[in-house]
C-alpha atoms as a PDB file:
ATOM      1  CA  UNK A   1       3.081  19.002 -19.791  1.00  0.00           C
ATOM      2  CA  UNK A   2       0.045  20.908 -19.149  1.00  0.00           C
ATOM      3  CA  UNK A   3       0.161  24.203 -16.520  1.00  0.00           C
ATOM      4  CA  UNK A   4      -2.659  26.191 -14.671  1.00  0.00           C
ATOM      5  CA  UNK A   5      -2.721  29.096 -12.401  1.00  0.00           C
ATOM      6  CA  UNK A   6      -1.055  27.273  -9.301  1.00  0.00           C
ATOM      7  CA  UNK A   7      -0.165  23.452 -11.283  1.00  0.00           C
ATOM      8  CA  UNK A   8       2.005  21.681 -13.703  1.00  0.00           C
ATOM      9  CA  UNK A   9       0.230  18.463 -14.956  1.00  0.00           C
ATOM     10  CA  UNK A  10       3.543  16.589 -15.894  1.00  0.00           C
ATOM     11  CA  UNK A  11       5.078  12.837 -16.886  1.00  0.00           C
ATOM     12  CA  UNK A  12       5.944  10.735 -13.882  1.00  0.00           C
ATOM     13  CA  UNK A  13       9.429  10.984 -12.555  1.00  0.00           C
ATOM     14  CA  UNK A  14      12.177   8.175 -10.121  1.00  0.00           C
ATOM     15  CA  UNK A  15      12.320  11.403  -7.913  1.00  0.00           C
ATOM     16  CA  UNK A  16       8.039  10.991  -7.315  1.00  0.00           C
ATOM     17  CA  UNK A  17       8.496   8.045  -5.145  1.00  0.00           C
ATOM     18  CA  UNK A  18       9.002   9.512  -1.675  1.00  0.00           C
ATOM     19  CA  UNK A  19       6.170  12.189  -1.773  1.00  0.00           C
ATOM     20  CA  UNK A  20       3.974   9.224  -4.163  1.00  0.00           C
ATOM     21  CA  UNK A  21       4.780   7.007  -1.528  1.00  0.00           C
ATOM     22  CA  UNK A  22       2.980   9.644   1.372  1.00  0.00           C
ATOM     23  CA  UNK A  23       0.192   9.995  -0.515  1.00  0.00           C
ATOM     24  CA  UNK A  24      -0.406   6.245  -1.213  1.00  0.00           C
ATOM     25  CA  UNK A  25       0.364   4.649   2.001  1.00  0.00           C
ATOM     26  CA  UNK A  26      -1.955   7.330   3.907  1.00  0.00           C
ATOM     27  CA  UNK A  27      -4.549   5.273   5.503  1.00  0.00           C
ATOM     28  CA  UNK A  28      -6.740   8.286   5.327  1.00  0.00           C
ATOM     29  CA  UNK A  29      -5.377   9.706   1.589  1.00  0.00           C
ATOM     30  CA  UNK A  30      -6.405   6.373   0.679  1.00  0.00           C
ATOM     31  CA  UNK A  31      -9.910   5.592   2.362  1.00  0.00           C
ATOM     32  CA  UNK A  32     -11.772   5.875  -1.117  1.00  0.00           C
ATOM     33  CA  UNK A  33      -9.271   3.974  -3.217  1.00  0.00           C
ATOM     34  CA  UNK A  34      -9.605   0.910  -4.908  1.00  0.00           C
ATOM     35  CA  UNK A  35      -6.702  -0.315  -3.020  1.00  0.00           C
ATOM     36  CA  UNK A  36      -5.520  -0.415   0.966  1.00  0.00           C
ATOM     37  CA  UNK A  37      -2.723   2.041   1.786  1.00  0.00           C
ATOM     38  CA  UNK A  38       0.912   1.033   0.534  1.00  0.00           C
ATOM     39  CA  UNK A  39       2.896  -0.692   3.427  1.00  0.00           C
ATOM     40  CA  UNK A  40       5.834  -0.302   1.597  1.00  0.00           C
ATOM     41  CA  UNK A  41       7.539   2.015  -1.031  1.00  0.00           C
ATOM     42  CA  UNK A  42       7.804  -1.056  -2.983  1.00  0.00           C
ATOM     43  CA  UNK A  43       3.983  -1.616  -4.293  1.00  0.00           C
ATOM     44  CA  UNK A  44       4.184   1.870  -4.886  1.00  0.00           C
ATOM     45  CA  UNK A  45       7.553   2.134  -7.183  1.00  0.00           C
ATOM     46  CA  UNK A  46       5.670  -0.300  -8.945  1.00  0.00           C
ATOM     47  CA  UNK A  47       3.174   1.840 -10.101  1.00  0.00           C
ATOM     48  CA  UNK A  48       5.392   4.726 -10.626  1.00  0.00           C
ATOM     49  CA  UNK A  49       7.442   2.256 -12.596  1.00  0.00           C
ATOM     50  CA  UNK A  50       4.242   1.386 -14.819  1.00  0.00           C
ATOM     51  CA  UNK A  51       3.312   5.306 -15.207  1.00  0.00           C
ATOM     52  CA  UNK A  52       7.151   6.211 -16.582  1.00  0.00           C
ATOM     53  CA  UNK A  53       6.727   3.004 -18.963  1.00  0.00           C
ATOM     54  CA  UNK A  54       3.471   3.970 -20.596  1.00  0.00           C
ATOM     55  CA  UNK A  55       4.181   7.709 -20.561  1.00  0.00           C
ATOM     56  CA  UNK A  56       5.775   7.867 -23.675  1.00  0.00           C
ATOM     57  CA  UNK A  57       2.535   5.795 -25.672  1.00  0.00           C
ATOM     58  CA  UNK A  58      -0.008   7.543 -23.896  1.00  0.00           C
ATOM     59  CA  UNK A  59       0.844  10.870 -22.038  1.00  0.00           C
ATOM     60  CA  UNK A  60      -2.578  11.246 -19.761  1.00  0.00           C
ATOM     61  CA  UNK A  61      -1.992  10.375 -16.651  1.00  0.00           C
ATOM     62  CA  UNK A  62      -0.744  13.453 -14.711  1.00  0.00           C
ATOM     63  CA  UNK A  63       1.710  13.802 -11.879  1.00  0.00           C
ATOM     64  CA  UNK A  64       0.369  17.414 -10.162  1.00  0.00           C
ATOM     65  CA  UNK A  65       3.301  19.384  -9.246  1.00  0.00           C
ATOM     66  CA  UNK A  66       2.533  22.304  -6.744  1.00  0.00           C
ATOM     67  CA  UNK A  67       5.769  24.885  -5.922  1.00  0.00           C
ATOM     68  CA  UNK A  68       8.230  22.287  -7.017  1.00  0.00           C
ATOM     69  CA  UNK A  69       6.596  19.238  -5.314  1.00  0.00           C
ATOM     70  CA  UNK A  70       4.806  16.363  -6.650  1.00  0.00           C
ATOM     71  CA  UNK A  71       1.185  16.423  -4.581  1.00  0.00           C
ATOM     72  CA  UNK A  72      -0.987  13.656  -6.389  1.00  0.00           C
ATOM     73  CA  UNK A  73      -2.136  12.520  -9.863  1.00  0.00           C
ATOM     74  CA  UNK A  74      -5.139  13.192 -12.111  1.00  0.00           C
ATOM     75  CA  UNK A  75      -6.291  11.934 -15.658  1.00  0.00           C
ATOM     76  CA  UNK A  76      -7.162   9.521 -17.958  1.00  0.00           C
ATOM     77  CA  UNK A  77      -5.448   5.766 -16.312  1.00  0.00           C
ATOM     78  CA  UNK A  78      -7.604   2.421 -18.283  1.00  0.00           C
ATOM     79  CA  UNK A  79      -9.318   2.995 -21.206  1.00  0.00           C
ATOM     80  CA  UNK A  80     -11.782   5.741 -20.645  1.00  0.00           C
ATOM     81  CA  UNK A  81     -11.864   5.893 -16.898  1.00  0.00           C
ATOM     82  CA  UNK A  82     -10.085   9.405 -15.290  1.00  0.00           C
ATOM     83  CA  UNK A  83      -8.991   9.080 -11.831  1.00  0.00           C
ATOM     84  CA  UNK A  84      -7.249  11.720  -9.343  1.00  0.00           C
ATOM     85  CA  UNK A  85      -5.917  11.813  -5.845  1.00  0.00           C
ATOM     86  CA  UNK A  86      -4.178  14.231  -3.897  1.00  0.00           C
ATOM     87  CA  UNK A  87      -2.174  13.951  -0.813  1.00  0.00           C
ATOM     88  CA  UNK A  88      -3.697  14.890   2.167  1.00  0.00           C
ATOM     89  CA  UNK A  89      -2.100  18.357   3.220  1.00  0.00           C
ATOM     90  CA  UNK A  90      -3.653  19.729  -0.265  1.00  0.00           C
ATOM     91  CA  UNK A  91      -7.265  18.752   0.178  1.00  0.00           C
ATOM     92  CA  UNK A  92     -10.271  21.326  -0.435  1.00  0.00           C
ATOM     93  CA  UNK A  93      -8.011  23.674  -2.222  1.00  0.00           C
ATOM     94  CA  UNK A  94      -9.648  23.029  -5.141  1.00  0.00           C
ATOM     95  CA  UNK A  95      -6.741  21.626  -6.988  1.00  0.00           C
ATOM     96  CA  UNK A  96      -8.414  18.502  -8.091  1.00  0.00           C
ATOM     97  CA  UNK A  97     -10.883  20.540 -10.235  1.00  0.00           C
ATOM     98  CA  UNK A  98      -7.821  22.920 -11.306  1.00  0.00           C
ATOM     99  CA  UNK A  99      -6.152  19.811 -12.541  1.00  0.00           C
ATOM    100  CA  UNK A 100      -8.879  18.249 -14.428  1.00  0.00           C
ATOM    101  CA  UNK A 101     -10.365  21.412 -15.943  1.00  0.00           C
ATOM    102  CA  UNK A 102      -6.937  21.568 -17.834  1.00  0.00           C
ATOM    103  CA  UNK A 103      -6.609  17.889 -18.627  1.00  0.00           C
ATOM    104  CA  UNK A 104      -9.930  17.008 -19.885  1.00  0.00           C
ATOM    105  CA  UNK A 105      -9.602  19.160 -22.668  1.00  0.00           C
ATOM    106  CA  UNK A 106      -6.217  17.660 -23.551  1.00  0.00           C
ATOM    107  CA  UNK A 107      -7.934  14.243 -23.316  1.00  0.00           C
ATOM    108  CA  UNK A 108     -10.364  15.503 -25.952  1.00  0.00           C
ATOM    109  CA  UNK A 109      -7.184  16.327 -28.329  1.00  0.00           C
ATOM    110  CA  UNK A 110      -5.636  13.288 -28.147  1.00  0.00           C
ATOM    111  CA  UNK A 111      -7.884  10.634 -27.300  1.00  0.00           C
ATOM    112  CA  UNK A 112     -10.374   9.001 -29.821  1.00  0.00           C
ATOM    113  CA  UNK A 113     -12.917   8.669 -26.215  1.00  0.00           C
ATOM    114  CA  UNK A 114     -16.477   8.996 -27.250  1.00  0.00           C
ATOM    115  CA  UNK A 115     -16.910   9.445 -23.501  1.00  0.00           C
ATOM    116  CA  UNK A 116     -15.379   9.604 -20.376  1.00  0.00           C
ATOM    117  CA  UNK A 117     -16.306   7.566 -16.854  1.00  0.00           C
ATOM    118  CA  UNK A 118     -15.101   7.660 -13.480  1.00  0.00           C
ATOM    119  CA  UNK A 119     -15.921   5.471 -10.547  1.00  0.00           C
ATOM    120  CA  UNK A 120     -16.321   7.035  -6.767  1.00  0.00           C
ATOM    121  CA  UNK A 121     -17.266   5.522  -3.439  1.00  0.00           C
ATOM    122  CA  UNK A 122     -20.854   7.275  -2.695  1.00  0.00           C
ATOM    123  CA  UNK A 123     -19.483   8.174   0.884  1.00  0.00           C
ATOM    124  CA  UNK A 124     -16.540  10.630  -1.337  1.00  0.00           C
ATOM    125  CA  UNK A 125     -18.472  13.509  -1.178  1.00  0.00           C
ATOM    126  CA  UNK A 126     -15.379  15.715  -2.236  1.00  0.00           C
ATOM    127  CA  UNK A 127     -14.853  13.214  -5.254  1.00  0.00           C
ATOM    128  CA  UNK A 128     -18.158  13.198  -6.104  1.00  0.00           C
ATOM    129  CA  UNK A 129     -18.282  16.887  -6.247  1.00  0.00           C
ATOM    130  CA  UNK A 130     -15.480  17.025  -8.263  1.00  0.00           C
ATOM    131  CA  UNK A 131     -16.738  15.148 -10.569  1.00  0.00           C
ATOM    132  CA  UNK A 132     -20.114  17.354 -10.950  1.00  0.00           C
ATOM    133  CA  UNK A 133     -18.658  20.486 -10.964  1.00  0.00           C
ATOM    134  CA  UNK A 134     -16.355  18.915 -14.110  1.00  0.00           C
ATOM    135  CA  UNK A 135     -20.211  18.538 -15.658  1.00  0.00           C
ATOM    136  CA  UNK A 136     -20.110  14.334 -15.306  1.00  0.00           C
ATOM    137  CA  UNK A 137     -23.391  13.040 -14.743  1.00  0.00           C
ATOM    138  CA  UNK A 138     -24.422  10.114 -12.507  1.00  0.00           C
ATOM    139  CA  UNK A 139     -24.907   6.801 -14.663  1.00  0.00           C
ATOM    140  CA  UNK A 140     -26.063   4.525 -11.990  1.00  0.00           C
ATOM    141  CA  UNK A 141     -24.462   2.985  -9.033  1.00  0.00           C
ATOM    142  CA  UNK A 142     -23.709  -0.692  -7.697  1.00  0.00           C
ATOM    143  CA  UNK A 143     -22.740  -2.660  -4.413  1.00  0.00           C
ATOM    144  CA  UNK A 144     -19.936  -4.507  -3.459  1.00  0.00           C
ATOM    145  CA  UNK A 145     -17.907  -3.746  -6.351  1.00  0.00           C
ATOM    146  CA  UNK A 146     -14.134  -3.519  -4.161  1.00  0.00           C
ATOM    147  CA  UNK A 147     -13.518  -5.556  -1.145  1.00  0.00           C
ATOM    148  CA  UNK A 148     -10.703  -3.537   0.864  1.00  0.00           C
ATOM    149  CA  UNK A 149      -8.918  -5.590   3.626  1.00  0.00           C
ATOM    150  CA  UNK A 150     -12.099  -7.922   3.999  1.00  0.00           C
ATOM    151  CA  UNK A 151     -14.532  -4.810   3.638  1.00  0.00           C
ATOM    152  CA  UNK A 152     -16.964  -4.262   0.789  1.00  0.00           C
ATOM    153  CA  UNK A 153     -17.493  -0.960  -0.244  1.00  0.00           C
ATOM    154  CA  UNK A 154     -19.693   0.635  -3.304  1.00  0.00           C
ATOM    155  CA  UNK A 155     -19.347   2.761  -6.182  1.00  0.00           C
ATOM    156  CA  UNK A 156     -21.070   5.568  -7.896  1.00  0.00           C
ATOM    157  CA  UNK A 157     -19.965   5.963 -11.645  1.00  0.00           C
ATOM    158  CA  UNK A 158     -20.055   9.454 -13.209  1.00  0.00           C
ATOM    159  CA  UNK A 159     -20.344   9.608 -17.815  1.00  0.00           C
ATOM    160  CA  UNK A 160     -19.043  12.545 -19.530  1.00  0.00           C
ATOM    161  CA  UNK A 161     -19.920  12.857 -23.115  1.00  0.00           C
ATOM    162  CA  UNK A 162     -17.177  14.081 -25.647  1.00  0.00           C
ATOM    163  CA  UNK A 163     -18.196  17.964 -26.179  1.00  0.00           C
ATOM    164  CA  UNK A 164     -20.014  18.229 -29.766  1.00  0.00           C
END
């Protein structure tokens, strides 16, 4: 568990699935994911199922807990990719860059990572800022790399180095 000023970065809990499932079947929440909204809690209890499973081996993948509640997830998810989303009500509060200030440091600690990536669509300007202000750099960017409910979108990927 990992806390800031207003978060706690914590493992993945059953109780997660009603406020996970908000977040992920928000057509809007999910506009820049790699996947369409969640029509049902099942797809995601799945996930949440894979998080609590791989916890335990490989604690970087954050649940953010504001005052009590879960409110959406940040860290490191497939190899060295880092990912984050929060649910709608808590955008532009600056939590995403609260969360991953704290984490990439633990990521540091207890990853071997020579680097870290993360993928955005170049229309998430809030994501994309994120990502700059956490000192990632643009690599290079590609077309057509999702195809969400028969539409193709793009991606922008972001490098940051391990600190030397």
């Amino acid at each position: 568990m990992l806390k800031t000023k207003r978060l706690i970065l914590r493992e993945p809990r059953p109780s997660d699935i009603d406020a996970m499932f908000a977040a992920y079947s928000d057509s809007e929440a999910m506009r820049y994911w790699s996947t369409p909204p969640h029509a049902t809690a099942d797809v995601t209890q799945k996930i949440l199922d894979g998080r609590i499973a791989h916890w335990a081996e490989a604690p970087v993948n954050f649940q953010i807990e504001m005052d009590g509640q879960y409110i959406g997830n940040a860290g490191n998810y497939a190899r060295n990719e880092v990912g984050f989303m929060v649910r709608r009500p808590f955008w532009r509060q600056g939590i995403l860059t609260e969360a991953m200030a704290a984490i990439l440091p633990h990521l540091w600690r207890v990853t071997d990572h020579d680097h870290l990536f993360a993928d955005a669509d170049p229309n998430n300007a809030a994501s994309c800022g994120v990502l700059k202000s956490l000192g990632f750099h643009e690599t290079h960017r590609a077309r057509n790399t999702f195809c969400i409910d028969g539409v193709w979108v793009h991606s922008v990927y972001f490098r940051l180095d391990r600190p030397g």
